[in-house]
Protein backbone atom coordinates (compact mmCIF):
# COMPACT_ATOMS: atom_id res chain seq x y z
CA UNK A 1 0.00 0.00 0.00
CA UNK A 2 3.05 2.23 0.82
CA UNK A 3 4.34 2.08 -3.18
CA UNK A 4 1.25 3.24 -4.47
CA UNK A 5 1.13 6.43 -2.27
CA UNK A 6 4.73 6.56 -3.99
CA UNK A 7 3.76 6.16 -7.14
CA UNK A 8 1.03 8.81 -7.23
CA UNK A 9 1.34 12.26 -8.19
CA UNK A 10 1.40 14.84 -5.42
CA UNK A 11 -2.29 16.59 -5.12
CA UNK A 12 -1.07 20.04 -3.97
CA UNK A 13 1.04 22.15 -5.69
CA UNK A 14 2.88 25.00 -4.56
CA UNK A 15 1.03 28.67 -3.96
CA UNK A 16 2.09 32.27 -4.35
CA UNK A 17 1.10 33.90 -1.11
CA UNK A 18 2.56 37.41 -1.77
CA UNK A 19 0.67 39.93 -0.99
CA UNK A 20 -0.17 41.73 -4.35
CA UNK A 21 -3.29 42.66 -6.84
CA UNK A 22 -5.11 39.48 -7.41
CA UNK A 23 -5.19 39.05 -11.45
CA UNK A 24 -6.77 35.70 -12.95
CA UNK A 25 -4.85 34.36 -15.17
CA UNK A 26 -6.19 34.83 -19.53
CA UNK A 27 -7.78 32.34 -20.84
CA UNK A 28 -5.38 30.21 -22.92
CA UNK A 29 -6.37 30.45 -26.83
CA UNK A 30 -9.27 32.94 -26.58
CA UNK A 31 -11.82 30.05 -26.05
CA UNK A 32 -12.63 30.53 -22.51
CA UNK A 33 -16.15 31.39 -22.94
CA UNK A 34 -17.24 28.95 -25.77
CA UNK A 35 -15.73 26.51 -22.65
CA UNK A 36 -17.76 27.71 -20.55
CA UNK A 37 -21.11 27.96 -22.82
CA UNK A 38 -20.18 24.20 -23.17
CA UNK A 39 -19.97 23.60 -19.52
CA UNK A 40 -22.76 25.06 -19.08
CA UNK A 41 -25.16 23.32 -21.56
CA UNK A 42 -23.77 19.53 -20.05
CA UNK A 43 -25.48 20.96 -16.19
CA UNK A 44 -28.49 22.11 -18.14
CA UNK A 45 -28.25 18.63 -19.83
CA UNK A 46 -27.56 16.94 -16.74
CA UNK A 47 -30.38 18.36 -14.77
CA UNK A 48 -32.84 17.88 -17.48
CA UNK A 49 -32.06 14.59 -17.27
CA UNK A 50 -32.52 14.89 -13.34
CA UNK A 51 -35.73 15.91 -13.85
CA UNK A 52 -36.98 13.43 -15.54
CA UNK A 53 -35.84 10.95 -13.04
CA UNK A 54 -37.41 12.58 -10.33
CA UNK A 55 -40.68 12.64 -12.44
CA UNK A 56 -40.14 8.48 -13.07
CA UNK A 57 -39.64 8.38 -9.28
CA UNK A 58 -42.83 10.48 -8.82
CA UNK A 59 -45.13 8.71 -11.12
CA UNK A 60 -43.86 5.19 -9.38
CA UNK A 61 -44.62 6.67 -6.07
CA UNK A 62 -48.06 7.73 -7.16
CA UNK A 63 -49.23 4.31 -8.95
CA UNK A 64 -47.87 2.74 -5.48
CA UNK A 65 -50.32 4.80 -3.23
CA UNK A 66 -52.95 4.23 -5.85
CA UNK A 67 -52.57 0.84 -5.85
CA UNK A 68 -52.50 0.44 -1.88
CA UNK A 69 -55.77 2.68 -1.89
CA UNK A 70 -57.50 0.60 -4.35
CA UNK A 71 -56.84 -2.91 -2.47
CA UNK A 72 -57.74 -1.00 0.78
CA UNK A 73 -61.21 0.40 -0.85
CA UNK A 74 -61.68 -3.20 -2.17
CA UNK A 75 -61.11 -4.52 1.83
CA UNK A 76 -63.28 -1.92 2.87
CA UNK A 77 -66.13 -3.40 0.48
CA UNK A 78 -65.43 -6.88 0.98
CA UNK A 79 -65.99 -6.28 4.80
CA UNK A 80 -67.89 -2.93 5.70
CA UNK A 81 -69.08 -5.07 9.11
CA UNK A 82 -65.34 -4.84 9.87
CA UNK A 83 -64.06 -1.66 8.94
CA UNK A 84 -67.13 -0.31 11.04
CA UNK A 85 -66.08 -2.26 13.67
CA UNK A 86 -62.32 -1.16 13.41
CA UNK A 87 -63.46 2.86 12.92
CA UNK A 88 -65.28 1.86 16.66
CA UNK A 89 -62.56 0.62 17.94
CA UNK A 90 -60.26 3.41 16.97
CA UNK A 91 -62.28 5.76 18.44
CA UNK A 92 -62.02 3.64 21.41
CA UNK A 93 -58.78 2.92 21.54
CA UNK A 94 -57.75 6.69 20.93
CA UNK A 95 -59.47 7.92 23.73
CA UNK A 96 -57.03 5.61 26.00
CA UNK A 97 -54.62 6.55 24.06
CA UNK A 98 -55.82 9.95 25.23
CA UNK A 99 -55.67 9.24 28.99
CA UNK A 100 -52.08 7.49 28.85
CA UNK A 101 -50.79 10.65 27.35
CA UNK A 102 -52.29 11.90 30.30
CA UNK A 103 -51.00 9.66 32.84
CA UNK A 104 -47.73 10.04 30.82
CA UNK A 105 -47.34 13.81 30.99
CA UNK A 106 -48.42 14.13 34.54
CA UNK A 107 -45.26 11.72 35.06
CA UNK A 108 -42.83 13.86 33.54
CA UNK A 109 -44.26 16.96 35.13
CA UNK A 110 -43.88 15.34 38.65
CA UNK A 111 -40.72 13.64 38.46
CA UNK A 112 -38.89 16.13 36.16
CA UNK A 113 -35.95 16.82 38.18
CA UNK A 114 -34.95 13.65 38.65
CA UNK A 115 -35.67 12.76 35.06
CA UNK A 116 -33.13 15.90 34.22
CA UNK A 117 -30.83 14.58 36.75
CA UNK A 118 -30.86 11.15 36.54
CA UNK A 119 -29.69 8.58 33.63
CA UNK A 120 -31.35 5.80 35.40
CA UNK A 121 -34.48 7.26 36.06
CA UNK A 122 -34.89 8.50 32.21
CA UNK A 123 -33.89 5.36 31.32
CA UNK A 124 -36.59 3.36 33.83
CA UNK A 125 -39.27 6.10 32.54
CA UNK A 126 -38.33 5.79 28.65
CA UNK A 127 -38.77 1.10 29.55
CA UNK A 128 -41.76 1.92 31.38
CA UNK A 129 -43.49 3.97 28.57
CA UNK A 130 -41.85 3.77 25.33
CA UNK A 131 -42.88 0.44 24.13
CA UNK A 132 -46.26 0.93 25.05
CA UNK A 133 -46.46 4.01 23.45
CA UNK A 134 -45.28 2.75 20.69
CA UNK A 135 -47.07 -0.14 20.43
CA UNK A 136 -50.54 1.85 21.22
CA UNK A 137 -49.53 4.11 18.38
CA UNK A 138 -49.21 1.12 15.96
CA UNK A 139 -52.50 -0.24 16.76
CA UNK A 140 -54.35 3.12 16.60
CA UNK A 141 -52.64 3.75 12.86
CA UNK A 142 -54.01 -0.20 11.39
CA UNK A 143 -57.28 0.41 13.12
CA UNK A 144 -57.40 4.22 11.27
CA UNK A 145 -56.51 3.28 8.09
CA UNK A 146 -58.92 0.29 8.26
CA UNK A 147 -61.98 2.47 9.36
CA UNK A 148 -61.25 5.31 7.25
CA UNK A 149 -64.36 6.32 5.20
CA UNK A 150 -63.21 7.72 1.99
CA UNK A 151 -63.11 10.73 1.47
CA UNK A 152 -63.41 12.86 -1.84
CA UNK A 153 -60.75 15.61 -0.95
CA UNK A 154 -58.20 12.88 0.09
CA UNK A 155 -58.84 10.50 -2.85
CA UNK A 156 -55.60 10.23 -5.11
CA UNK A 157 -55.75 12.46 -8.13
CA UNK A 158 -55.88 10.73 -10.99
CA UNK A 159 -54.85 12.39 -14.86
């Protein structure tokens, strides 16, 4: 590995540090600005090209959502008894979510010093309500999407 570090040129040259008028250096052969007309029609080229990536990107996005909303209309068809019964138990199961956000602020408001303070006691509070919190929020989010009625200003816009 040492002989190729060798073997390579240096990548810093020496610099004129004197303190003088800074003057560029001319263009060599008059064809500095045809150069850079040139450079800059490859970055137009280049971001055109960008562009129309993103919009591939975009449109592949798009027919994804589309999709997932059509097979989750379909579900919603197939089994309206359900879906009514998950939109009940969303509302349900948001107002507990509700009261352990309660329970969980009141928590942090009483025990904030040591919470501050303490590694261990962030760390006991952050076991004792993270995963359930996290959990809870999971739940809530299937149920939701499962119960959602559809609705006209939400539906995907199609071409």
């Amino acid at each position: 590995m040492s002989e190729d570090r060798r073997s390579r040129p240096g990548f810093f040259t020496q610099i004129d540090v004197t303190h003088g008028p800074c003057v560029p250096n001319p263009p060599s052969g008059g064809g500095g600005a045809a150069e850079v007309v040139a450079l800059l029609r490859e970055l137009l080229g280049a971001q055109d090209r960008q562009n129309e990536l993103l919009e591939e990107l975009l449109n592949q996005f798009n027919a994804a959502q589309r999709q997932r909303a059509n097979e989750l209309g379909q579900w919603k068809q197939a089994n309206p008894r359900l879906a009514h019964d998950c939109r009940v138990a969303a509302e349900a199961l948001g107002k507990v979510q509700t009261e352990y956000l309660v329970s969980l602020t009141q928590e942090i408001n009483d025990n904030y010093e040591s919470l501050r303070d303490g590694e261990f006691m962030l760390n006991e509070f952050v076991d004792r309500f993270g995963p359930r919190l996290a959990h809870l929020n999971g739940l809530l989010q299937v149920l939701s999407q499962l119960s959602a009625s559809p609705n006209p200003t939400s539906a995907p816009n199609t071409p």
